[in-house]
PDB file of N, CA and C in Angstrom:
ATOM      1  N   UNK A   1       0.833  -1.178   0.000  1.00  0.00           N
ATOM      2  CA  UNK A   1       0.000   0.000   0.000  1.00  0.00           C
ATOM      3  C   UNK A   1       0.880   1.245   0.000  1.00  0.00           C
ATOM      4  N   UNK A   2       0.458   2.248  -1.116  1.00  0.00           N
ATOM      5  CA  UNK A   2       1.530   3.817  -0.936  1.00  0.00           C
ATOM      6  C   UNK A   2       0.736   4.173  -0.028  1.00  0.00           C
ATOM      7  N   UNK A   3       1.894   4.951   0.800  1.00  0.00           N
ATOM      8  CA  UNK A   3       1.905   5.898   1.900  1.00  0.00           C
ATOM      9  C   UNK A   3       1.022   7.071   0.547  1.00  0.00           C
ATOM     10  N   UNK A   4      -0.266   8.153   1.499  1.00  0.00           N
ATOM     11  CA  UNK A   4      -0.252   9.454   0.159  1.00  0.00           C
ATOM     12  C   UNK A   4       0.664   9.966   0.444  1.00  0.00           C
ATOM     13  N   UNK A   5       0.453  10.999  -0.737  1.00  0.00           N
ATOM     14  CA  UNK A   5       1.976  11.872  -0.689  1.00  0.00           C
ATOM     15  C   UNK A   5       0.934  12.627  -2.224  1.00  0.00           C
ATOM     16  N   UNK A   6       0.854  13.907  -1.824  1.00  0.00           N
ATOM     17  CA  UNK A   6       0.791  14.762  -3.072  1.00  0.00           C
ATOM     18  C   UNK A   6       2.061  15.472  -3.458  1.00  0.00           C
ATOM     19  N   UNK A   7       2.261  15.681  -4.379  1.00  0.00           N
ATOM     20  CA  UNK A   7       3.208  16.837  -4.997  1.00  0.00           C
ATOM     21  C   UNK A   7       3.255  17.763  -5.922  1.00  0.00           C
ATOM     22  N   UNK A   8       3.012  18.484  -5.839  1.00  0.00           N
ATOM     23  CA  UNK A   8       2.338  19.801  -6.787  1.00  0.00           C
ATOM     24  C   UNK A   8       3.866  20.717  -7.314  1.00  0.00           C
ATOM     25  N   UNK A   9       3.789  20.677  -8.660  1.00  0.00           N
ATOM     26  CA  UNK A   9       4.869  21.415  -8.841  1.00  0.00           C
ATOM     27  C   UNK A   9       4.383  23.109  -9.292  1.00  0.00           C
ATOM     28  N   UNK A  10       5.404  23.823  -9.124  1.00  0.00           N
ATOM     29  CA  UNK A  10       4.734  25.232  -9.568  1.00  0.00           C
ATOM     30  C   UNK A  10       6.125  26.143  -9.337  1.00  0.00           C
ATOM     31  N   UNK A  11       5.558  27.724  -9.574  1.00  0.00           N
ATOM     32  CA  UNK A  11       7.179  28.244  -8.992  1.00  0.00           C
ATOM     33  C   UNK A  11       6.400  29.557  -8.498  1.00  0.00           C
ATOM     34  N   UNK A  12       7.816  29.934  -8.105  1.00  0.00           N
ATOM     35  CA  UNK A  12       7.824  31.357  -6.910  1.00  0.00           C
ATOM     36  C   UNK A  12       7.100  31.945  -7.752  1.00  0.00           C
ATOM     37  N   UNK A  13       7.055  33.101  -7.282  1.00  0.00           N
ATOM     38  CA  UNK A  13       7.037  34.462  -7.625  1.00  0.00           C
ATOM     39  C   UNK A  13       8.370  34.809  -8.925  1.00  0.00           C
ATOM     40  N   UNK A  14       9.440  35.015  -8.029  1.00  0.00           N
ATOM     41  CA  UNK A  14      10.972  35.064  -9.334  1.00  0.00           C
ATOM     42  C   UNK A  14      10.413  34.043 -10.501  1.00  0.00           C
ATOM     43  N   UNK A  15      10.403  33.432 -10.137  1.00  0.00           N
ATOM     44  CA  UNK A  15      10.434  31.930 -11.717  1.00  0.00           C
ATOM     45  C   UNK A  15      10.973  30.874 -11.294  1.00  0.00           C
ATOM     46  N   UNK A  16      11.461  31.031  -9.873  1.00  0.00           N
ATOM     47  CA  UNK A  16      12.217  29.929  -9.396  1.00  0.00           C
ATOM     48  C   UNK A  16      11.200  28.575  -8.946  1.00  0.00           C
ATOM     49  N   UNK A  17      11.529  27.325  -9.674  1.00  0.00           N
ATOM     50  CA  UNK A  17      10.916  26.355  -9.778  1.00  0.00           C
ATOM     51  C   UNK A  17      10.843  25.731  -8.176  1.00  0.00           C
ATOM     52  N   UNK A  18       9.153  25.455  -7.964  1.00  0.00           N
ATOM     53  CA  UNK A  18       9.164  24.663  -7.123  1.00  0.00           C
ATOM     54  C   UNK A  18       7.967  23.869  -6.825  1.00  0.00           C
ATOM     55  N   UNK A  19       8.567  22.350  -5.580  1.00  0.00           N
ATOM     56  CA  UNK A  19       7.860  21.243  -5.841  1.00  0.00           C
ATOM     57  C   UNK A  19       7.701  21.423  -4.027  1.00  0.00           C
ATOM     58  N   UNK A  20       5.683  21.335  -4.108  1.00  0.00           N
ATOM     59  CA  UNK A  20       5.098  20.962  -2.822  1.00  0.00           C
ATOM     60  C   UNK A  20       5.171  20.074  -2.776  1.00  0.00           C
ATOM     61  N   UNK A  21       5.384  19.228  -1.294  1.00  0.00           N
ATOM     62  CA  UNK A  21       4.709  17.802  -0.693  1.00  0.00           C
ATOM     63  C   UNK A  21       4.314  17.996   0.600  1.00  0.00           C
ATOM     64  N   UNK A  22       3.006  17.451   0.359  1.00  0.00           N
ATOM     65  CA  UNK A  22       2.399  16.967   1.624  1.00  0.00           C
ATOM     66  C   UNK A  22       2.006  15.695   1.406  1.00  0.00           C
ATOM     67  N   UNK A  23       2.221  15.049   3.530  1.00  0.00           N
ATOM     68  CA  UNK A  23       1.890  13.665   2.952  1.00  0.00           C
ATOM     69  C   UNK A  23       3.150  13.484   3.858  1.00  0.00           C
ATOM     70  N   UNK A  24       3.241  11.792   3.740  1.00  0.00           N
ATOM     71  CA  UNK A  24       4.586  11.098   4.526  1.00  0.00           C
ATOM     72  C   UNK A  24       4.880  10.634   3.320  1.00  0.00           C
ATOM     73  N   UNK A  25       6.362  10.893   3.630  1.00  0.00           N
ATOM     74  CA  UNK A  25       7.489  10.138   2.266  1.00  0.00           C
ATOM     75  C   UNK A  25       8.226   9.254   2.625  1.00  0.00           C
ATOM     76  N   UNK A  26       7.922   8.468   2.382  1.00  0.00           N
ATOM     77  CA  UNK A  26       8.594   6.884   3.012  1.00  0.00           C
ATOM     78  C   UNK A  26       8.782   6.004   1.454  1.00  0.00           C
ATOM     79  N   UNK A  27       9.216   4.466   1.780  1.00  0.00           N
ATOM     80  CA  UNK A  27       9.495   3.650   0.524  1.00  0.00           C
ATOM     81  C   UNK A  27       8.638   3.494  -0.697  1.00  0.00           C
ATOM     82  N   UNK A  28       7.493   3.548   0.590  1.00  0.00           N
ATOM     83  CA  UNK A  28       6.559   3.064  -0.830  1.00  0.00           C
ATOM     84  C   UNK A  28       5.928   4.230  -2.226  1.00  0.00           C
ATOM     85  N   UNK A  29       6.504   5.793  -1.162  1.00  0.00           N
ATOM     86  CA  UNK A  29       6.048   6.855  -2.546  1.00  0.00           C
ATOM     87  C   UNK A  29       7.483   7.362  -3.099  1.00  0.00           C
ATOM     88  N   UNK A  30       8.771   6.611  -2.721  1.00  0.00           N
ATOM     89  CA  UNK A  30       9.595   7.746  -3.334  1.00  0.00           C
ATOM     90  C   UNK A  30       9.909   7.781  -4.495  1.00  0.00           C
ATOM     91  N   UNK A  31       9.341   6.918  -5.556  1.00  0.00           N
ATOM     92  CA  UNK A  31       9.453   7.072  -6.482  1.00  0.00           C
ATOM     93  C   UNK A  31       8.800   7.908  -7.633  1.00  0.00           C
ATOM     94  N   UNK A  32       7.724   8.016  -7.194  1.00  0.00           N
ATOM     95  CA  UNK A  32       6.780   9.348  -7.190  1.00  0.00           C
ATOM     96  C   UNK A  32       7.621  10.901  -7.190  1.00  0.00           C
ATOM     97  N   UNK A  33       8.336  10.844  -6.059  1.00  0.00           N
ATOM     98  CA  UNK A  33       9.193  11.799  -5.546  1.00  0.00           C
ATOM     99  C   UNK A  33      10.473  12.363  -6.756  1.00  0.00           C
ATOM    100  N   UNK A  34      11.475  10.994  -6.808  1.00  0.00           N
ATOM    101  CA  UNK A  34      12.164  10.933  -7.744  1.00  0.00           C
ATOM    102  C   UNK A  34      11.988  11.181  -9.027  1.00  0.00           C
ATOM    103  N   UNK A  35      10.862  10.745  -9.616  1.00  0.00           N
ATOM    104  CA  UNK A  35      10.122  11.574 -11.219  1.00  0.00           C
ATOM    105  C   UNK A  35       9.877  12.930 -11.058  1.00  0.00           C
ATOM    106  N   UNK A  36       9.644  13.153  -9.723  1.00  0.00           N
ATOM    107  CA  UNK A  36       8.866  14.905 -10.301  1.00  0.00           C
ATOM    108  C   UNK A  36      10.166  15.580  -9.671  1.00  0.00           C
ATOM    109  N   UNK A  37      11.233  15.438  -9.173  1.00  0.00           N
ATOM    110  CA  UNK A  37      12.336  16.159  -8.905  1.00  0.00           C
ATOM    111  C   UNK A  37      13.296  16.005 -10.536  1.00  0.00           C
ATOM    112  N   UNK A  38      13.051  14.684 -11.016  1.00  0.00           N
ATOM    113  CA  UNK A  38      13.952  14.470 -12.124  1.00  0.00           C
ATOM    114  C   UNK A  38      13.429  15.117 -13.563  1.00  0.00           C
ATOM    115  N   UNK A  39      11.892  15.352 -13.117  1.00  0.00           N
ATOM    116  CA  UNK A  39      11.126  15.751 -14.202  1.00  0.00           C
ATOM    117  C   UNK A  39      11.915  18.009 -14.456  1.00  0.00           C
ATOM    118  N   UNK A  40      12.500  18.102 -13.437  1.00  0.00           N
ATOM    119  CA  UNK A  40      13.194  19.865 -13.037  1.00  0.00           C
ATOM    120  C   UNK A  40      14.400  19.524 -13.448  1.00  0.00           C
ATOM    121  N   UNK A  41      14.384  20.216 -14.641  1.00  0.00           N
ATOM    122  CA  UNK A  41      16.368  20.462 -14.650  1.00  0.00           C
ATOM    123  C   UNK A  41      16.592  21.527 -13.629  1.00  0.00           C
ATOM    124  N   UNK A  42      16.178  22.684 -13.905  1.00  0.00           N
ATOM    125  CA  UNK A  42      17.029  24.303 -13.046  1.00  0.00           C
ATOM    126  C   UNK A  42      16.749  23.718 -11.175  1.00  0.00           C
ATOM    127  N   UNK A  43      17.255  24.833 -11.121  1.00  0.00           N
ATOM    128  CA  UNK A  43      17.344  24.683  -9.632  1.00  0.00           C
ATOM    129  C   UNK A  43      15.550  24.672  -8.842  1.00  0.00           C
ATOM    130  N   UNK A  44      15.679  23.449  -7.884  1.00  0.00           N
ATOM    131  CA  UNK A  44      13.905  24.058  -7.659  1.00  0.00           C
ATOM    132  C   UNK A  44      14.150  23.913  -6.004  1.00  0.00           C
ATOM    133  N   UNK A  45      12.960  24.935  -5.222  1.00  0.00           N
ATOM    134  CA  UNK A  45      12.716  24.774  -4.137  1.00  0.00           C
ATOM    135  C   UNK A  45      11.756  23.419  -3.600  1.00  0.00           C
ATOM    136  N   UNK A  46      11.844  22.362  -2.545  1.00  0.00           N
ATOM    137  CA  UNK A  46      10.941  21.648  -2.537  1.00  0.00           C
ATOM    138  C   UNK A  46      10.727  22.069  -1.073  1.00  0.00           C
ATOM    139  N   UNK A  47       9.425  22.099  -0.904  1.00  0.00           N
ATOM    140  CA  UNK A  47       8.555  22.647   0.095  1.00  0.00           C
ATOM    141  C   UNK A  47       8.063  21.589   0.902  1.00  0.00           C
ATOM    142  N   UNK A  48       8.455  21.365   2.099  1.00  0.00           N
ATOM    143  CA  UNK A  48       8.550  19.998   2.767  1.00  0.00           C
ATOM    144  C   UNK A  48       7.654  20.686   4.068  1.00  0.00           C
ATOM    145  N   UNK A  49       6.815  21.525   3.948  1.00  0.00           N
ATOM    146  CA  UNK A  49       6.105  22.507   5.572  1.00  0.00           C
ATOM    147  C   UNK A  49       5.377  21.239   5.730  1.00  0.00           C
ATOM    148  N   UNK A  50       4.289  20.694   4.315  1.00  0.00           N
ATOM    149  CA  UNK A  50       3.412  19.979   4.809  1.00  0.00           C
ATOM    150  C   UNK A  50       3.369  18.320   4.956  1.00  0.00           C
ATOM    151  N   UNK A  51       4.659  17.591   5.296  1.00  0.00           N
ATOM    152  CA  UNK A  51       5.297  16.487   5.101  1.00  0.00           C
ATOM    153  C   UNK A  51       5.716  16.184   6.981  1.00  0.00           C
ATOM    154  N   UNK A  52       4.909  15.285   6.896  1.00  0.00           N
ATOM    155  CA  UNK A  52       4.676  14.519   8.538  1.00  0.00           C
ATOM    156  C   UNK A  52       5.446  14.148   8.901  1.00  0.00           C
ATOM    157  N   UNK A  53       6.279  12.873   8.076  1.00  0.00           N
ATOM    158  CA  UNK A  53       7.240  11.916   8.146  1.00  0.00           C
ATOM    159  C   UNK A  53       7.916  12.235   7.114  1.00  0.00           C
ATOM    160  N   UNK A  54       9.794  12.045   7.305  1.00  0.00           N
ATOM    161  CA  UNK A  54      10.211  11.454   6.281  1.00  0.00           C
ATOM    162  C   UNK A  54      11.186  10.306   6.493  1.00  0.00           C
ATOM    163  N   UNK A  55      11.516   9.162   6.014  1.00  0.00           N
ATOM    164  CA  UNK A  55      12.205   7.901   6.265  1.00  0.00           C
ATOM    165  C   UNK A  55      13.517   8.412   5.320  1.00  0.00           C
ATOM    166  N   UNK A  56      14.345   7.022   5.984  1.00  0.00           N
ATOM    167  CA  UNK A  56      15.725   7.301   4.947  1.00  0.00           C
ATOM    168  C   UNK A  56      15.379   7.125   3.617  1.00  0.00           C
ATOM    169  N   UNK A  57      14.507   6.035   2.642  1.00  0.00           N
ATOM    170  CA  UNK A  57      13.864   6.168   1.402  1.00  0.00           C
ATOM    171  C   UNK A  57      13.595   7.464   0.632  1.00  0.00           C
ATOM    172  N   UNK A  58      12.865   8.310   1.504  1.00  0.00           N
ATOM    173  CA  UNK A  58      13.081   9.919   0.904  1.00  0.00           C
ATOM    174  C   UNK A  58      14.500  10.732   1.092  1.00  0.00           C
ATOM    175  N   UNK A  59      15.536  10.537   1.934  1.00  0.00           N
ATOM    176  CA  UNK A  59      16.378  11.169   2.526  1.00  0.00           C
ATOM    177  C   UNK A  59      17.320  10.709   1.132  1.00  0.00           C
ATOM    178  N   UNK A  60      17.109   9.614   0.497  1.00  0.00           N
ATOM    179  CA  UNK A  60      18.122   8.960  -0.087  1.00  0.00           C
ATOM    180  C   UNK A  60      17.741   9.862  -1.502  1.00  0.00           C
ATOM    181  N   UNK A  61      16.515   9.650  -1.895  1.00  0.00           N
ATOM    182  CA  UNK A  61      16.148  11.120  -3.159  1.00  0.00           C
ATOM    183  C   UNK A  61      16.222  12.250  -2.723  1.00  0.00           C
ATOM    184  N   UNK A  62      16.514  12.572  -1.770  1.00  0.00           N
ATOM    185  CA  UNK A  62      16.925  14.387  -1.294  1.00  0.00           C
ATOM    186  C   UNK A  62      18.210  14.656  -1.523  1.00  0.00           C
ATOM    187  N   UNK A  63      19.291  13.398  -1.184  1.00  0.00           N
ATOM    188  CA  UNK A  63      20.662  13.464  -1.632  1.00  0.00           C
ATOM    189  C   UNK A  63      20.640  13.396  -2.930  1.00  0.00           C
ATOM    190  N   UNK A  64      20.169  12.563  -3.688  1.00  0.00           N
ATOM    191  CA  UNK A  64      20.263  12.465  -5.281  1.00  0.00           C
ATOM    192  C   UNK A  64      20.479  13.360  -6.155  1.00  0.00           C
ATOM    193  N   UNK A  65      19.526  14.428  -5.530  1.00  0.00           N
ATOM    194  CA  UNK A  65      18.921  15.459  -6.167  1.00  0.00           C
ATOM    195  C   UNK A  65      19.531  16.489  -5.697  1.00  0.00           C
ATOM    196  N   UNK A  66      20.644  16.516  -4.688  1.00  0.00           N
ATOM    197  CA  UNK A  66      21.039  17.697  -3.594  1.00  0.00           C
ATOM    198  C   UNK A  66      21.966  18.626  -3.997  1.00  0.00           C
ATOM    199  N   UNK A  67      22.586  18.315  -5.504  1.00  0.00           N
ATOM    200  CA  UNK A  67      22.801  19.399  -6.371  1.00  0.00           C
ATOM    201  C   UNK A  67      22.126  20.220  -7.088  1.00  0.00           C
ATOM    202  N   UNK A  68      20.682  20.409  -7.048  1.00  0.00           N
ATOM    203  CA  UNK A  68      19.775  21.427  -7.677  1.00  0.00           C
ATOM    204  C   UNK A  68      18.506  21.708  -6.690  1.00  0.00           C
ATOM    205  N   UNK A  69      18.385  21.522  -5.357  1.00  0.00           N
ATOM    206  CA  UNK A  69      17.713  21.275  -4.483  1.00  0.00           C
ATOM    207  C   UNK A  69      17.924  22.398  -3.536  1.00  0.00           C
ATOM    208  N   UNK A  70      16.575  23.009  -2.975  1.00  0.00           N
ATOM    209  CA  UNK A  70      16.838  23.700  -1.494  1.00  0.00           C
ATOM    210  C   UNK A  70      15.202  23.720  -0.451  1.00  0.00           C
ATOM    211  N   UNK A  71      15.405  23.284   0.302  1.00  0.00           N
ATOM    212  CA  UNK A  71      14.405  22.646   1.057  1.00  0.00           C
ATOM    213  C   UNK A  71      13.825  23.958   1.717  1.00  0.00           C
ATOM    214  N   UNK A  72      12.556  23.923   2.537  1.00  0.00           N
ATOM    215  CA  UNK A  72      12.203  24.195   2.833  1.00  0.00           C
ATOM    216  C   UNK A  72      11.262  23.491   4.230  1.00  0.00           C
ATOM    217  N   UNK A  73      11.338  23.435   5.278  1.00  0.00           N
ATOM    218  CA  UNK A  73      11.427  22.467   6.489  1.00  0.00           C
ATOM    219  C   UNK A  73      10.535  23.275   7.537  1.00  0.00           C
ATOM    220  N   UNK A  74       9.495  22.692   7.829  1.00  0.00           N
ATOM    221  CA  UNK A  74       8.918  22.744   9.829  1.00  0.00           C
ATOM    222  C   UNK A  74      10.306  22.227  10.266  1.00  0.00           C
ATOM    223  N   UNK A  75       9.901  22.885  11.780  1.00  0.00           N
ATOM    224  CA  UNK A  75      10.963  22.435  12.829  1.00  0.00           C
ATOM    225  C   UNK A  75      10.533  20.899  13.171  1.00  0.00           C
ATOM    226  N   UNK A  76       9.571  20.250  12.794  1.00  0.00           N
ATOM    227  CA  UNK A  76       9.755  19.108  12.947  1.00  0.00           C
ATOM    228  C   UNK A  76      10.499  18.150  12.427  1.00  0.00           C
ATOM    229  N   UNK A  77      10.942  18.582  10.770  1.00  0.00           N
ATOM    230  CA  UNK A  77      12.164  17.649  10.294  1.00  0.00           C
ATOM    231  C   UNK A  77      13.612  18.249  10.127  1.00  0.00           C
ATOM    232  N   UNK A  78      13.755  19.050  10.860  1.00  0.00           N
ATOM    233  CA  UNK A  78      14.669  19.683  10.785  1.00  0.00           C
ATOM    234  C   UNK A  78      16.023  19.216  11.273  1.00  0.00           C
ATOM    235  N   UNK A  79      15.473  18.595  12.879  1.00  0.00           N
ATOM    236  CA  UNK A  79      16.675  17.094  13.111  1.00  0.00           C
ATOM    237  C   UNK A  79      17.166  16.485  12.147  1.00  0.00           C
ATOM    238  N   UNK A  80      16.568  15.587  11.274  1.00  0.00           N
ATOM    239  CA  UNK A  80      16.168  14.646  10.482  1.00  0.00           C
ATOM    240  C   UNK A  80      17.032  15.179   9.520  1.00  0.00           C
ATOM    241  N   UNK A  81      17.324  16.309   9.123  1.00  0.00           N
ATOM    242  CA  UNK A  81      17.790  16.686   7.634  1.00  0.00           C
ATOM    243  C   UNK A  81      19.164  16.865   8.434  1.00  0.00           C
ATOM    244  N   UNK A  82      19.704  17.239   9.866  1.00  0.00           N
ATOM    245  CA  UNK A  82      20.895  18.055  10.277  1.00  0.00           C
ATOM    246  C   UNK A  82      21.249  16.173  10.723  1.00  0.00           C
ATOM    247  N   UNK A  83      20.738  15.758  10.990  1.00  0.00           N
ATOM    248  CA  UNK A  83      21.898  13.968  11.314  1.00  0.00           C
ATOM    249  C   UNK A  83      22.265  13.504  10.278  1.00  0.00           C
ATOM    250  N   UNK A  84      21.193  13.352   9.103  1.00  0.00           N
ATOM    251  CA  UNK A  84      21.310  13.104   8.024  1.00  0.00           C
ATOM    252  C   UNK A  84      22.521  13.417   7.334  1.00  0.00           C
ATOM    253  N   UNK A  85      22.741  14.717   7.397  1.00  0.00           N
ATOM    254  CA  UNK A  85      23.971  15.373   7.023  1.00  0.00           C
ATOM    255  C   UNK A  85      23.486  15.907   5.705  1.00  0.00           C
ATOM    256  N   UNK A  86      22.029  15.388   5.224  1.00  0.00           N
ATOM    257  CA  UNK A  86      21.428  17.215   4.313  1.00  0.00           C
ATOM    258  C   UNK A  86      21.785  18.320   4.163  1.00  0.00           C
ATOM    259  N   UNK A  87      21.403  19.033   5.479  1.00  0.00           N
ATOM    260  CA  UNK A  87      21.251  19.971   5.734  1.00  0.00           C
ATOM    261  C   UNK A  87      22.601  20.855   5.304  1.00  0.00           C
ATOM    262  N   UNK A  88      23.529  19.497   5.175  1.00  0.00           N
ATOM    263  CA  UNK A  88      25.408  20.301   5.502  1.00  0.00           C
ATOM    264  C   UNK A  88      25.621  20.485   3.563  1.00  0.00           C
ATOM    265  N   UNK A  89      24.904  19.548   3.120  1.00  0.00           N
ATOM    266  CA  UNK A  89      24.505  20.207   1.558  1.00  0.00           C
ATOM    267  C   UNK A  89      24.070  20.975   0.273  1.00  0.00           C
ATOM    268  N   UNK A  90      22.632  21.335   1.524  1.00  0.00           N
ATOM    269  CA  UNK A  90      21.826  21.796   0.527  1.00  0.00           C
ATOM    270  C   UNK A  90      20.947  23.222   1.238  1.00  0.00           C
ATOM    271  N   UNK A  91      20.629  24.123   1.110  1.00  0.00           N
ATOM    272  CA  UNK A  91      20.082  25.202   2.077  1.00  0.00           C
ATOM    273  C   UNK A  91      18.530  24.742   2.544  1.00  0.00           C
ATOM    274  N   UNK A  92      18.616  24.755   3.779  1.00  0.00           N
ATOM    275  CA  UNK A  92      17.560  24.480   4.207  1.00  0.00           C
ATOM    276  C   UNK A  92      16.659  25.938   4.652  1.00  0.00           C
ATOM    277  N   UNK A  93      15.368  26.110   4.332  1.00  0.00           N
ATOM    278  CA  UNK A  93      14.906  27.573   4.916  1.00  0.00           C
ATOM    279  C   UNK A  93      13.910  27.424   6.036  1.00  0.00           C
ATOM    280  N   UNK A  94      14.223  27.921   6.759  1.00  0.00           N
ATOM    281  CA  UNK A  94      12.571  27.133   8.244  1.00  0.00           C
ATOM    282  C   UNK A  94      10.976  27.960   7.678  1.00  0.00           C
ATOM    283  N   UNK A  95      10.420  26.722   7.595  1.00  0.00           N
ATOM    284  CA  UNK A  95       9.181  27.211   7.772  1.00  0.00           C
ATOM    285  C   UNK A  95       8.274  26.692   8.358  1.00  0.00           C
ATOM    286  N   UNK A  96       7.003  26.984   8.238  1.00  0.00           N
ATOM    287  CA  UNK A  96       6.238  26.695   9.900  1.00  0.00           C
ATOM    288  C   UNK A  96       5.217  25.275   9.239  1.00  0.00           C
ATOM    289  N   UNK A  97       4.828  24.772   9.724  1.00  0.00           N
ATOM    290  CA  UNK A  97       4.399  23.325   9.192  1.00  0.00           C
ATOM    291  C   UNK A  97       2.583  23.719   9.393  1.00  0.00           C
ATOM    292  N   UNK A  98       2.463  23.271   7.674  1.00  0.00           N
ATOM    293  CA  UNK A  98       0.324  23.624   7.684  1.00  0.00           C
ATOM    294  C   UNK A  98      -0.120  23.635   8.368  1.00  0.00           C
ATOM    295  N   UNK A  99      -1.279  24.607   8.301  1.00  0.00           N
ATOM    296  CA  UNK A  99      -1.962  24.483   9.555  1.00  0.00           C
ATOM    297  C   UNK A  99      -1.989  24.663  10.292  1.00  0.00           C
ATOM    298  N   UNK A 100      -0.758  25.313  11.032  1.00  0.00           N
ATOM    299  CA  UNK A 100      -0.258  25.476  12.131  1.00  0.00           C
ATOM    300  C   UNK A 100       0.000  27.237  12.241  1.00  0.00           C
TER     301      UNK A 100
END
């Protein structure tokens, strides 16, 4: 069974490309994940406010991708991206998690 997981692509304001997810990203959607990051050549923001969970399965397409990538994070995964050693990659920006 996939975990949901939406992902909406779109961009800023500038033109700068970017990909929502909400939803938990675990094994069973990251491939989902991996097409619509691979589907962006330029640089894109991915917007992770509304994303519950994430497992090493997503952590492993965040590295993949962690040369054209800059996150956007609740303080809830924010651990998660700094053990990981993400965070020491790719710019992370805090933001406040839906809903909230």
């Amino acid at each position: 069974m996939t975990t949901p997981l939406t992902l909406t692509p779109g961009h800023a304001p500038d033109g700068t490309a970017r990909l929502t997810a909400v939803g938990e990203i675990d094994m069973s959607n990251t491939a989902a994940l991996a097409e619509a990051l691979g589907r962006i050549e330029d640089r894109v923001v991915v917007d992770l406010t509304g994303v519950d969970y994430l497992d090493s399965a997503g952590l492993s397409v965040l590295f993949a991708h962690a040369g054209h990538i800059e996150l956007v994070a609740a303080p809830l995964l924010r651990p998660v991206l700094d053990v990981s050693g993400l965070a020491d990659l790719v710019t992370v920006h805090a933001g406040r998690a839906a809903g909230r």
